[in-house]
PDB file of N, CA and C in Angstrom:
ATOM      1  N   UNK A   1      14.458   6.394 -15.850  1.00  0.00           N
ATOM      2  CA  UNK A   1      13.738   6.085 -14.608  1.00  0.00           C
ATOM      3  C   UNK A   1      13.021   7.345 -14.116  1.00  0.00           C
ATOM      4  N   UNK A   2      11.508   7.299 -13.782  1.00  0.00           N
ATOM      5  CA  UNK A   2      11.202   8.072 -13.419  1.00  0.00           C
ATOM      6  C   UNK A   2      11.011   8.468 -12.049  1.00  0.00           C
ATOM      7  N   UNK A   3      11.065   9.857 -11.547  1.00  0.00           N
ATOM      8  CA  UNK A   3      11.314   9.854 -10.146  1.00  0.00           C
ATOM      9  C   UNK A   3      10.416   9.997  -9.106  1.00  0.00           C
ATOM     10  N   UNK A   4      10.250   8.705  -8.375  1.00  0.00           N
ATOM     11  CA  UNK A   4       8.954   8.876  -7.581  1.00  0.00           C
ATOM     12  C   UNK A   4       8.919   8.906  -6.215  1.00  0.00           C
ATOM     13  N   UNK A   5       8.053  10.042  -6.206  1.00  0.00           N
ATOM     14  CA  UNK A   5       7.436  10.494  -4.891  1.00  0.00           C
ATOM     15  C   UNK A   5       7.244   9.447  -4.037  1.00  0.00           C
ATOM     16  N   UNK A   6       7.481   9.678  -3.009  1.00  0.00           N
ATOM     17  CA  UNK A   6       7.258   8.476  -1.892  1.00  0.00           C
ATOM     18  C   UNK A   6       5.611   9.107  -0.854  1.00  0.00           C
ATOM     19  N   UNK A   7       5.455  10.917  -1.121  1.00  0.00           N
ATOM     20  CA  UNK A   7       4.426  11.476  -0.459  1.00  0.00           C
ATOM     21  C   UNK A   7       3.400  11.185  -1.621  1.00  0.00           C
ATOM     22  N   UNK A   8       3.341  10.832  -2.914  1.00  0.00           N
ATOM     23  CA  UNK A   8       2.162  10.753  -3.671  1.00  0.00           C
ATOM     24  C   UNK A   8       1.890   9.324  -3.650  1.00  0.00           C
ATOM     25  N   UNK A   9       3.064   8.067  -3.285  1.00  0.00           N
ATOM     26  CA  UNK A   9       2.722   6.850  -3.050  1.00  0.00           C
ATOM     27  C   UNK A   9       2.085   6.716  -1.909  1.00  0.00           C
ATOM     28  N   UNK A  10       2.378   7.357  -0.966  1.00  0.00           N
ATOM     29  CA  UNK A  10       1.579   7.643   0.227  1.00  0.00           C
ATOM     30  C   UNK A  10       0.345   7.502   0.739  1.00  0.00           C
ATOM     31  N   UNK A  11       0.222   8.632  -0.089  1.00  0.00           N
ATOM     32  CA  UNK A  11      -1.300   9.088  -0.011  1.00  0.00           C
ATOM     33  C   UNK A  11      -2.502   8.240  -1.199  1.00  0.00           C
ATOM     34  N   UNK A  12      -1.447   8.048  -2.480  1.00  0.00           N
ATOM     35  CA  UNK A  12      -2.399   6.572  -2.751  1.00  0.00           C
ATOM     36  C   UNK A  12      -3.103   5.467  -2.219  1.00  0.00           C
ATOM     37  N   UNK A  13      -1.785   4.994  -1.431  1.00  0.00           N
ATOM     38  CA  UNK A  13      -2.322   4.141  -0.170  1.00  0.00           C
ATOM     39  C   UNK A  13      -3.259   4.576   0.738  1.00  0.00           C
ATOM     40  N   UNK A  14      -2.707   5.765   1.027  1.00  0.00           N
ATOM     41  CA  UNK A  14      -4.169   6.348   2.096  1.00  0.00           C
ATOM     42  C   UNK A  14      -5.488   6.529   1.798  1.00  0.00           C
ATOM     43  N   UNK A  15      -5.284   6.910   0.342  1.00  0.00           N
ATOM     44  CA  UNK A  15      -6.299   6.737  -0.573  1.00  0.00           C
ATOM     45  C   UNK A  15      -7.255   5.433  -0.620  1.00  0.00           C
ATOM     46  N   UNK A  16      -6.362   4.802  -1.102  1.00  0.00           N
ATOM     47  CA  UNK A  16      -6.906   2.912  -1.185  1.00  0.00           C
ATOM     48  C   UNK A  16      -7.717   2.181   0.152  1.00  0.00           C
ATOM     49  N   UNK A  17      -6.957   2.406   1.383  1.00  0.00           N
ATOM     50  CA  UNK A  17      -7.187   2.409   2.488  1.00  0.00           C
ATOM     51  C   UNK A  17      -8.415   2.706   3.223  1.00  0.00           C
ATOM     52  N   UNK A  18      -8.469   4.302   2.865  1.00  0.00           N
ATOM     53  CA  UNK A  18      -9.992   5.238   3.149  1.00  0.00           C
ATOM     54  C   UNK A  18     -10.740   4.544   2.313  1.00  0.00           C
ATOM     55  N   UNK A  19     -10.936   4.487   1.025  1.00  0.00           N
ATOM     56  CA  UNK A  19     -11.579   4.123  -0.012  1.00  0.00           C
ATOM     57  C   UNK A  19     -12.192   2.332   0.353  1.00  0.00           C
ATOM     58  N   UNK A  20     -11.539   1.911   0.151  1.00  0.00           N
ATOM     59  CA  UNK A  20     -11.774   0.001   0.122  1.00  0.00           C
ATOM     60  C   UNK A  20     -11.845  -0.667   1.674  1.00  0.00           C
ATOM     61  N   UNK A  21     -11.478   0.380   3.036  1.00  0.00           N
ATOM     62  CA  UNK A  21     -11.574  -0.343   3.756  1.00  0.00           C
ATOM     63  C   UNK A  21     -12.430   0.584   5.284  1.00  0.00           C
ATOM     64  N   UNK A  22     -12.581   1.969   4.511  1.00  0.00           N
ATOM     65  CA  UNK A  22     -13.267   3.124   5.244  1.00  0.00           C
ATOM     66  C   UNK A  22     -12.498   3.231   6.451  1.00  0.00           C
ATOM     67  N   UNK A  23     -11.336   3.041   6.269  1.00  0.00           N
ATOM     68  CA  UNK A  23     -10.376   3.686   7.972  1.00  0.00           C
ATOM     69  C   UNK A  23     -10.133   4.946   8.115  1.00  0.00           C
ATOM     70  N   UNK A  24     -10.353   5.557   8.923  1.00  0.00           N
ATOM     71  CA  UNK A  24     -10.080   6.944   9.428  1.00  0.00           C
ATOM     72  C   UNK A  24      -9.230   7.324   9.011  1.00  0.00           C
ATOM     73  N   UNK A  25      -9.013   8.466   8.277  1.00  0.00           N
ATOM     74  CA  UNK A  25      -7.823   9.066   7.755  1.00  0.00           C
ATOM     75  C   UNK A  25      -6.638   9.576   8.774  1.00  0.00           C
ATOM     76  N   UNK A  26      -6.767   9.882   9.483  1.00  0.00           N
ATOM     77  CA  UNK A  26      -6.055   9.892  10.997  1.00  0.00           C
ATOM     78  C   UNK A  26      -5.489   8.396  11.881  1.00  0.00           C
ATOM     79  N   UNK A  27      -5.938   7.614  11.019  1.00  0.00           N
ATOM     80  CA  UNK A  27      -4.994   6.237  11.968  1.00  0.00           C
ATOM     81  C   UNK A  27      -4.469   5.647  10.825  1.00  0.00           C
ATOM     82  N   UNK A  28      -4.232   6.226   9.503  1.00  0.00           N
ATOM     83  CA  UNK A  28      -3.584   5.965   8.123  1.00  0.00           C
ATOM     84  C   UNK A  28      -2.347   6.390   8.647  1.00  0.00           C
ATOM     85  N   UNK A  29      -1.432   6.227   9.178  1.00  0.00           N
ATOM     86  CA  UNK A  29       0.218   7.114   9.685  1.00  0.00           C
ATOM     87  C   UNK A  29       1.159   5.499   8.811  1.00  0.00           C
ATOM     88  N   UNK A  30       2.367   6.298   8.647  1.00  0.00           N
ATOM     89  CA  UNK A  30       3.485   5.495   8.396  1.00  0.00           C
ATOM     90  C   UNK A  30       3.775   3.892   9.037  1.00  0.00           C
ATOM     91  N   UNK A  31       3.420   4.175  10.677  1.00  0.00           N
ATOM     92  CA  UNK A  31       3.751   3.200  11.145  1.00  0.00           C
ATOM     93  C   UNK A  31       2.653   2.369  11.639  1.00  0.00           C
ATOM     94  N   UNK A  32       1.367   2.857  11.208  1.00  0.00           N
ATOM     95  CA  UNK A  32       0.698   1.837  11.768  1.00  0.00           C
ATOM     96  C   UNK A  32       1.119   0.634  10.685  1.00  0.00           C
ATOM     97  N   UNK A  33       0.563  -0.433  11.822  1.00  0.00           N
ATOM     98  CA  UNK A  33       0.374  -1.781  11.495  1.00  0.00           C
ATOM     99  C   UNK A  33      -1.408  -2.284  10.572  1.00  0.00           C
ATOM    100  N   UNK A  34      -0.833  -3.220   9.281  1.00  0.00           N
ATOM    101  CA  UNK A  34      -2.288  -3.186   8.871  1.00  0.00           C
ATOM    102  C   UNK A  34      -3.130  -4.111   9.542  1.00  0.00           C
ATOM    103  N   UNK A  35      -2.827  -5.036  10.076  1.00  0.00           N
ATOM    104  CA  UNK A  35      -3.646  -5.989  10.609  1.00  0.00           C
ATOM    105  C   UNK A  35      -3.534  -5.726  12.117  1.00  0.00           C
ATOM    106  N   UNK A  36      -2.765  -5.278  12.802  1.00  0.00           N
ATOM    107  CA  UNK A  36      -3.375  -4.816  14.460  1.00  0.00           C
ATOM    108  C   UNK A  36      -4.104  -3.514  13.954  1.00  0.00           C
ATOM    109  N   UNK A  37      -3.461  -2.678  13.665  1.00  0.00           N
ATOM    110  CA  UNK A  37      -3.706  -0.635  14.267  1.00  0.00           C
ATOM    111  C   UNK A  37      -4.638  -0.689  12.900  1.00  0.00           C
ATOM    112  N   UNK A  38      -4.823  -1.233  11.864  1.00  0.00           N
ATOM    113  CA  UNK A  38      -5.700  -0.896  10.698  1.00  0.00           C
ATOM    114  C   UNK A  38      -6.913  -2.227  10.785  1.00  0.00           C
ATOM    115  N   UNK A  39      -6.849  -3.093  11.303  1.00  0.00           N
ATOM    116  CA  UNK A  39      -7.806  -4.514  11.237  1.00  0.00           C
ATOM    117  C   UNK A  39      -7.779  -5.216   9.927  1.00  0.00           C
ATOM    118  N   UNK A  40      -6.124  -5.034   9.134  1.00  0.00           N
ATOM    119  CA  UNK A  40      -6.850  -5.613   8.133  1.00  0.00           C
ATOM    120  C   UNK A  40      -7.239  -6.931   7.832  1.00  0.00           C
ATOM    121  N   UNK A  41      -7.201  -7.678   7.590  1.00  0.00           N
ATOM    122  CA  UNK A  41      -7.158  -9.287   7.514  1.00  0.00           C
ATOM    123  C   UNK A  41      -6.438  -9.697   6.270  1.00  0.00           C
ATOM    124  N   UNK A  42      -6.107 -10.885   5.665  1.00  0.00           N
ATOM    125  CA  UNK A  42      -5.347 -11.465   4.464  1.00  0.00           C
ATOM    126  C   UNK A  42      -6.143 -10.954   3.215  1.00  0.00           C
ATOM    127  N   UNK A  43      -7.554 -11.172   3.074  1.00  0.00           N
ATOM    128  CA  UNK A  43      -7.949 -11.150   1.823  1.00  0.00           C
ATOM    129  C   UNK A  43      -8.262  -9.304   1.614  1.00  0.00           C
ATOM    130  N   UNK A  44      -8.292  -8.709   2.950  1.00  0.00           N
ATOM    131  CA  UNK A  44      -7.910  -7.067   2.586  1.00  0.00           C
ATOM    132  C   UNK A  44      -7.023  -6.705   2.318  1.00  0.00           C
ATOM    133  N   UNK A  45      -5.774  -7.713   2.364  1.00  0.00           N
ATOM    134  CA  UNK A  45      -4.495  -7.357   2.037  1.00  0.00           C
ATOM    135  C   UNK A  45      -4.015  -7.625   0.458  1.00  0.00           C
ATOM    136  N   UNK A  46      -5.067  -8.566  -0.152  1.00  0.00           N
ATOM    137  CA  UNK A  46      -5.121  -9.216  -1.504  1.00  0.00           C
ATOM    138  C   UNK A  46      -6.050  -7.977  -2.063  1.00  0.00           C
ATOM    139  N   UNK A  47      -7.079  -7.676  -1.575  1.00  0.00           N
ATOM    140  CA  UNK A  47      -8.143  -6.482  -2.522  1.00  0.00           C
ATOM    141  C   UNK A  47      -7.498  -5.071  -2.764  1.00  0.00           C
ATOM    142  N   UNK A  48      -6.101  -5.040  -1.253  1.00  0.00           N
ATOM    143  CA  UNK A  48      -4.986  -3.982  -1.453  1.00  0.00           C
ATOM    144  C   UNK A  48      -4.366  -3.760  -2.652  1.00  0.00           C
ATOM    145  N   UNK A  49      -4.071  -4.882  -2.850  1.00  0.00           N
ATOM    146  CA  UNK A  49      -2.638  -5.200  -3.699  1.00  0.00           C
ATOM    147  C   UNK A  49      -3.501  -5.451  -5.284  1.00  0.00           C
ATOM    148  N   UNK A  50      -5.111  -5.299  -5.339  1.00  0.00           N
ATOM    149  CA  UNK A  50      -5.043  -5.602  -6.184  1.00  0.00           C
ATOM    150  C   UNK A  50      -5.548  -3.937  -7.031  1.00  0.00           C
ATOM    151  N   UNK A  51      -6.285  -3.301  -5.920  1.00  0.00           N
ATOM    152  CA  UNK A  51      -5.742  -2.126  -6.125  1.00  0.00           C
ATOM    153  C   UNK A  51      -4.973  -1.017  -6.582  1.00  0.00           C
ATOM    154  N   UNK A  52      -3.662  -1.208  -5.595  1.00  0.00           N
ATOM    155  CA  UNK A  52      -2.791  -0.480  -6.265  1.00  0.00           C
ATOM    156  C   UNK A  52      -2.231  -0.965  -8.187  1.00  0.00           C
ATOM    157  N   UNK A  53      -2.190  -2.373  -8.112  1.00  0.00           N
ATOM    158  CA  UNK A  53      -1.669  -2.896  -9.356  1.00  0.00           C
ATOM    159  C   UNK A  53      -2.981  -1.637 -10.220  1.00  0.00           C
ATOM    160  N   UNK A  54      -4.067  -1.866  -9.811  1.00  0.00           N
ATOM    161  CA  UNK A  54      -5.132  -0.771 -11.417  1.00  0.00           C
ATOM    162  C   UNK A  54      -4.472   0.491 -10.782  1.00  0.00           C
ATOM    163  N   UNK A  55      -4.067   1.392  -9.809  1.00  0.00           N
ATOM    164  CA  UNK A  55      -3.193   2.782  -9.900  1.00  0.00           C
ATOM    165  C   UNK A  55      -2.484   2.535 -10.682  1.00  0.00           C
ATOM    166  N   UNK A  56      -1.346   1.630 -10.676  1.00  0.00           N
ATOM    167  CA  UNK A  56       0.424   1.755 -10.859  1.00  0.00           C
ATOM    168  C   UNK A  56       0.405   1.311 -12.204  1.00  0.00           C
ATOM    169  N   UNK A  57      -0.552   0.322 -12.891  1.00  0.00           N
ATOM    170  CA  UNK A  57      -0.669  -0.629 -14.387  1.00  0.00           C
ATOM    171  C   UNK A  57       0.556  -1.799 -13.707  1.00  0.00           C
ATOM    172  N   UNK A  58       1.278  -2.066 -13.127  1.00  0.00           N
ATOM    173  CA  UNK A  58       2.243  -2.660 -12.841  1.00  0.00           C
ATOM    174  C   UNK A  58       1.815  -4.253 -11.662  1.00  0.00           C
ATOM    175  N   UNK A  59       2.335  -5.058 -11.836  1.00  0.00           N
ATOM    176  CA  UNK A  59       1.949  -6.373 -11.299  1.00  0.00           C
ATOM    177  C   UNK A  59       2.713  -6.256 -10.348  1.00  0.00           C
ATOM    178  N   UNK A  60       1.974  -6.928  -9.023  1.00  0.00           N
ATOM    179  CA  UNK A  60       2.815  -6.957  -8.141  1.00  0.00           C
ATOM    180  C   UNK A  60       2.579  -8.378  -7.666  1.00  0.00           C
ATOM    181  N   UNK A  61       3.869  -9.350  -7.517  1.00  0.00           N
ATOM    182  CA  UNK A  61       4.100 -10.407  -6.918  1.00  0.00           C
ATOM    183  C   UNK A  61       4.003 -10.606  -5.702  1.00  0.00           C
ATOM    184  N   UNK A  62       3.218 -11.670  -5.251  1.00  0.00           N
ATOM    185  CA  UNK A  62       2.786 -12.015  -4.144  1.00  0.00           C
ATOM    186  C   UNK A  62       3.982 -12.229  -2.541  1.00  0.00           C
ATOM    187  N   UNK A  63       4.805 -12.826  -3.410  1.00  0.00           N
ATOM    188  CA  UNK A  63       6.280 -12.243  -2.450  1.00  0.00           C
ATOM    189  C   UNK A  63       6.969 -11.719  -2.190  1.00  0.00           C
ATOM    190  N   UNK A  64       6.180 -10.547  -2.933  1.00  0.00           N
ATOM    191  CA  UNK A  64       6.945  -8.895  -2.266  1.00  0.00           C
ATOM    192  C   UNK A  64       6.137  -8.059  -1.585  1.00  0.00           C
ATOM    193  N   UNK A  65       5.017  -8.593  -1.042  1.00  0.00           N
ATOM    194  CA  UNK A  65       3.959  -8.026  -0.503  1.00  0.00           C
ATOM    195  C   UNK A  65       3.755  -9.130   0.821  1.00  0.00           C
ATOM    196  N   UNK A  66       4.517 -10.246   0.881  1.00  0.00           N
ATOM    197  CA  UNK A  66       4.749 -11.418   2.188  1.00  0.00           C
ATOM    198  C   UNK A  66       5.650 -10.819   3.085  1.00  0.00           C
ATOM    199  N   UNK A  67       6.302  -9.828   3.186  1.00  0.00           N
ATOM    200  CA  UNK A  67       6.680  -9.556   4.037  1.00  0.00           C
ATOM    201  C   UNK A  67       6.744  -8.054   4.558  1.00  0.00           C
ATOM    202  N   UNK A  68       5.244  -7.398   4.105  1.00  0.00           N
ATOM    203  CA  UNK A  68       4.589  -5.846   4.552  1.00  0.00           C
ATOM    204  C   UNK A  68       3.544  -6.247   5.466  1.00  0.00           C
ATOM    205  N   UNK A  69       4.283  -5.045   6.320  1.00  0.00           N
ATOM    206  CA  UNK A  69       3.594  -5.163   8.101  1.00  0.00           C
ATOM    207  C   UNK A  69       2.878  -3.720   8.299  1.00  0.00           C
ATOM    208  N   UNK A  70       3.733  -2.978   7.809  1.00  0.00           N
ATOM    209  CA  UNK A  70       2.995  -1.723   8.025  1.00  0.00           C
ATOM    210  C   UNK A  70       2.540  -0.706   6.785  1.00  0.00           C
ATOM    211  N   UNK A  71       1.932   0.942   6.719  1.00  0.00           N
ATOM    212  CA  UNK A  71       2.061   1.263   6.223  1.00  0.00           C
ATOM    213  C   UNK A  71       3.195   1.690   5.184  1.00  0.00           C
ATOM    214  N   UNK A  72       3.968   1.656   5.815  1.00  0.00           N
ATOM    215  CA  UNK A  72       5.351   2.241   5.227  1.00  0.00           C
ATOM    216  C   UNK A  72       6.012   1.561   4.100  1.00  0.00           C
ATOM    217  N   UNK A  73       5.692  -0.585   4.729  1.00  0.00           N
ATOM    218  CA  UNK A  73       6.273  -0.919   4.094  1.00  0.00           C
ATOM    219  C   UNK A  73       5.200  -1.441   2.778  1.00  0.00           C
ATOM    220  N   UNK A  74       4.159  -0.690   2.844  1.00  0.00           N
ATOM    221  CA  UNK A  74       3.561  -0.676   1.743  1.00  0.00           C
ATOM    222  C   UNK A  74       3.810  -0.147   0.342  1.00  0.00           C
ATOM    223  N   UNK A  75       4.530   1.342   1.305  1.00  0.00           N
ATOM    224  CA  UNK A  75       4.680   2.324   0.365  1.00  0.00           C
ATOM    225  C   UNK A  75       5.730   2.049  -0.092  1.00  0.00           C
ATOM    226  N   UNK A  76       6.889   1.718   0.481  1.00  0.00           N
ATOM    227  CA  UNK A  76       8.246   1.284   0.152  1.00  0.00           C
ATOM    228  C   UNK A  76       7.923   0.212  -1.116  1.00  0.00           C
ATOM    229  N   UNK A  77       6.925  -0.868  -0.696  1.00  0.00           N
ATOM    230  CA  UNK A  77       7.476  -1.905  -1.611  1.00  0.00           C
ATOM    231  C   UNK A  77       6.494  -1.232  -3.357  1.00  0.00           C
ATOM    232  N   UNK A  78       5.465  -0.362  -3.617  1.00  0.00           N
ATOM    233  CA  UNK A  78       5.138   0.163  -4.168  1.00  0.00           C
ATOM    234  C   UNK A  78       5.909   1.330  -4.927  1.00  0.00           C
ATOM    235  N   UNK A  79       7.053   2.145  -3.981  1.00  0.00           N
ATOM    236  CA  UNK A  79       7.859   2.831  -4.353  1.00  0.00           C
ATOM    237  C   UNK A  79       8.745   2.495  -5.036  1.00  0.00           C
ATOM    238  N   UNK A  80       9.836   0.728  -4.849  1.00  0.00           N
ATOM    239  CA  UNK A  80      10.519  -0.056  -5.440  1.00  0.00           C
ATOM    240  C   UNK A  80      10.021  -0.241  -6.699  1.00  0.00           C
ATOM    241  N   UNK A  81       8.625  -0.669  -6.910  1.00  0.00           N
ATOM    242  CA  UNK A  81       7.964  -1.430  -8.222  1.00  0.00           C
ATOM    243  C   UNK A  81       7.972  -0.934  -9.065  1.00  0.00           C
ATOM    244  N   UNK A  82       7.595   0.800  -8.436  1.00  0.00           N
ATOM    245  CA  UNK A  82       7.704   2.137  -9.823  1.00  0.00           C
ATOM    246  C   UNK A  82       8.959   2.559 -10.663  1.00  0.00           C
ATOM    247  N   UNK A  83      10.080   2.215  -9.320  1.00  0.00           N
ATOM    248  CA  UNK A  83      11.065   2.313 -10.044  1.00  0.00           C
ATOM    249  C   UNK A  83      12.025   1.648 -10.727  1.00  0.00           C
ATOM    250  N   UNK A  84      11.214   0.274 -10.937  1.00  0.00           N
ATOM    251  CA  UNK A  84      11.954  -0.883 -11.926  1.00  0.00           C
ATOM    252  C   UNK A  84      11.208  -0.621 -13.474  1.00  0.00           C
ATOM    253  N   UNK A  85      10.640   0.166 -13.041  1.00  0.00           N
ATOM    254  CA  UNK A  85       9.758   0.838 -14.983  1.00  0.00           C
ATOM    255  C   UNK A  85      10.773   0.938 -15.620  1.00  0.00           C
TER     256      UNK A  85
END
């Protein structure tokens, strides 16, 4: 198992975020929320996820991403996925 960073999953996301949805790198924090504090909507949350899957090579199921509210638990459920490799 390899051991992964939770600050380089992070900033992927922040990455993805800035990149695909042009949000201020300064309201990218842990706890914002993506759909109040980020605006995202459902199908930004699908162009997210489809995203990270081309970073990670790894598939991510649609019901493990049904219940991410914030940044964090983005990173969390991205952090989990890496480490079922």
């Amino acid at each position: 198992m390899t051991d992964v960073n939770k600050e380089q999953v992070f900033n992927q996301v922040k990455d993805a975020l800035e990149e695909l949805f042009e949000i201020d790198a300064a309201d990218i924090v842990p706890e914002a929320h993506l759909y109040q504090d980020l605006d995202l909507d459902s199908i930004d949350a699908v162009d997210l996820v489809v995203h990270l899957q081309n970073v990670t090579g790894k598939k991510i199921k649609p019901a493990e991403f049904s219940t991410v509210r914030t940044v964090d638990d983005v990173v969390n459920a991205v952090t989990e996925l890496l480490k079922e490799a």
